[in-house]
Protein backbone atom coordinates (compact mmCIF):
# COMPACT_ATOMS: atom_id res chain seq x y z
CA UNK A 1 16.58 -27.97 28.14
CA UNK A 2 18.49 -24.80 26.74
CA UNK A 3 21.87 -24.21 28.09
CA UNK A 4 24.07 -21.34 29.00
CA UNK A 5 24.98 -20.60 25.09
CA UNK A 6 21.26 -20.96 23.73
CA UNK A 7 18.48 -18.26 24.49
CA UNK A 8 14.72 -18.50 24.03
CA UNK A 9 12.88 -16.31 21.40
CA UNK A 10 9.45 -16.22 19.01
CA UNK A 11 9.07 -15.76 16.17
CA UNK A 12 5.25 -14.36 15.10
CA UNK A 13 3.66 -14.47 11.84
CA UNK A 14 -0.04 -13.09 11.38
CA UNK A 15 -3.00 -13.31 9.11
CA UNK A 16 -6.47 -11.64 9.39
CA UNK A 17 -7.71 -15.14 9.93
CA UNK A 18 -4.98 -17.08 11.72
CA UNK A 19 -1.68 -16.31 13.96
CA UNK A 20 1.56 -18.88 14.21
CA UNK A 21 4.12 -18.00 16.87
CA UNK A 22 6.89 -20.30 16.81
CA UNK A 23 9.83 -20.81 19.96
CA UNK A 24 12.75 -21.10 19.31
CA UNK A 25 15.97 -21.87 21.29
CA UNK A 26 18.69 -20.44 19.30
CA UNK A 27 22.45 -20.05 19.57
CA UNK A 28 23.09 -16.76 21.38
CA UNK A 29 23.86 -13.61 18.76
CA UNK A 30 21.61 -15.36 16.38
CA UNK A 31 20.24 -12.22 14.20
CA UNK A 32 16.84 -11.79 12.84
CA UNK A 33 16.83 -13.12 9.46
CA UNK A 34 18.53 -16.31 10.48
CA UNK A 35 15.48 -16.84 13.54
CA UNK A 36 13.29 -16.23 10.77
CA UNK A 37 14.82 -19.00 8.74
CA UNK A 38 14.94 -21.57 11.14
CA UNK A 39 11.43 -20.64 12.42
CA UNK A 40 10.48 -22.87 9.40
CA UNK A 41 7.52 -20.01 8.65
CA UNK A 42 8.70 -19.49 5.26
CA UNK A 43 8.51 -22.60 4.14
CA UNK A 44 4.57 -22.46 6.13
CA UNK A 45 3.54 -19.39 4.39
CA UNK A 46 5.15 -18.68 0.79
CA UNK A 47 4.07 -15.10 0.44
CA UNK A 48 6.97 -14.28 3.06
CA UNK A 49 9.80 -12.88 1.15
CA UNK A 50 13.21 -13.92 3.25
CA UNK A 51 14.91 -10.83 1.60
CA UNK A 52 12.15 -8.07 1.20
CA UNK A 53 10.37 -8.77 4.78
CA UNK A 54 9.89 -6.33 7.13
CA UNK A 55 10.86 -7.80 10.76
CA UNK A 56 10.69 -6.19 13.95
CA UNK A 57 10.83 -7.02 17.80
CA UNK A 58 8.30 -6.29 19.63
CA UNK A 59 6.44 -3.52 17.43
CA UNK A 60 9.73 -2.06 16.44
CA UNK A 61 11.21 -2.21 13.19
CA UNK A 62 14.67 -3.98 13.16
CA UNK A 63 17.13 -5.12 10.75
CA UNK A 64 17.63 -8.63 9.39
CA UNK A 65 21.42 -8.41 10.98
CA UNK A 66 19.87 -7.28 14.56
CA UNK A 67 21.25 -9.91 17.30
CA UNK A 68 18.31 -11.05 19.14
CA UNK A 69 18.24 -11.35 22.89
CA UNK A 70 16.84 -14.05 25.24
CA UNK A 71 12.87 -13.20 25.10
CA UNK A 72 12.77 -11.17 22.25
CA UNK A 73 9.34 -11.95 20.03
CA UNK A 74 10.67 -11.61 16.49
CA UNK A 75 7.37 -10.35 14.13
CA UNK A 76 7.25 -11.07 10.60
CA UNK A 77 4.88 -7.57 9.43
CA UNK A 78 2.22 -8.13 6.47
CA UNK A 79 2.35 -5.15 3.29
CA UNK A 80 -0.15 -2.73 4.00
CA UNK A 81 -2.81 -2.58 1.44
CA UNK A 82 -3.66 0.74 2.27
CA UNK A 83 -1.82 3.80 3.16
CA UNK A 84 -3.09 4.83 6.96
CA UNK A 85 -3.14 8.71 6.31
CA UNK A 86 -5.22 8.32 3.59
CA UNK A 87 -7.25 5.67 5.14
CA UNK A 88 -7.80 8.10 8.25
CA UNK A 89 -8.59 11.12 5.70
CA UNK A 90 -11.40 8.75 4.03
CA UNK A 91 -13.26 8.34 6.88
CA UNK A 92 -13.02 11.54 8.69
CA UNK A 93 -14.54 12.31 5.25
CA UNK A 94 -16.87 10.13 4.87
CA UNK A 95 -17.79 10.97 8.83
CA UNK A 96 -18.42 14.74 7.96
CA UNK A 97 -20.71 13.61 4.35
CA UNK A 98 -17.74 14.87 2.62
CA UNK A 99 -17.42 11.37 0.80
C-alpha cells in the first residue's frame, strides 16, 4: 500500500491496434520523464524516444521536468503522419469534387 510520501499516477502509451496504461506509485515530485522511465514502456515499445517524446497529462502538453500530482495520467503522444489542416483541406476537397 502507498504511503503518505508516494502518489498514484499512469502512464499511457497508444497504438492504432493496442493501448498499455501502466500505474505507478511514485515518490511525490516525481516529474514526467522520470514516470516515463520507470513505467518500463520504453523498454516495451522501442520507437519511444526518452529525449524527443512528446508527453502530456491528460490531453495537455507538458514538459519532461513537470512534477506530477497524485492521479495525473501521464500520455506518451505518437508523431503525426499527417498534418491535420491539410488533412481537413483534403477532404473538404475531395467532399466538394474538388479532388
Amino acid at each position: 500500500m502507498a504511503d503518505a510520501e508516494t502518489i498514484a499516477i499512469e502512464v499511457a502509451y497508444a497504438l492504432p491496434e493496442r493501448q498499455r496504461i501502466v500505474v505507478l506509485h511514485v515518490p511525490a515530485g516525481t516529474r514526467a520523464a522520470q514516470a516515463l522511465e520507470l513505467s518500463g514502456l520504453l523498454r516495451e515499445f522501442p520507437e519511444i524516444e526518452a529525449g524527443t517524446a512528446r508527453l502530456g497529462i491528460f490531453g495537455r502538453l507538458c514538459a519532461g521536468g513537470e512534477t506530477l500530482r497524485a492521479g495525473d495520467r501521464l500520455e506518451i503522444y505518437r508523431p503525426l503522419i499527417a498534418d491535420p489542416k491539410e488533412a481537413r483541406r483534403a477532404r473538404v476537397a475531395k467532399a466538394r469534387g474538388e479532388g
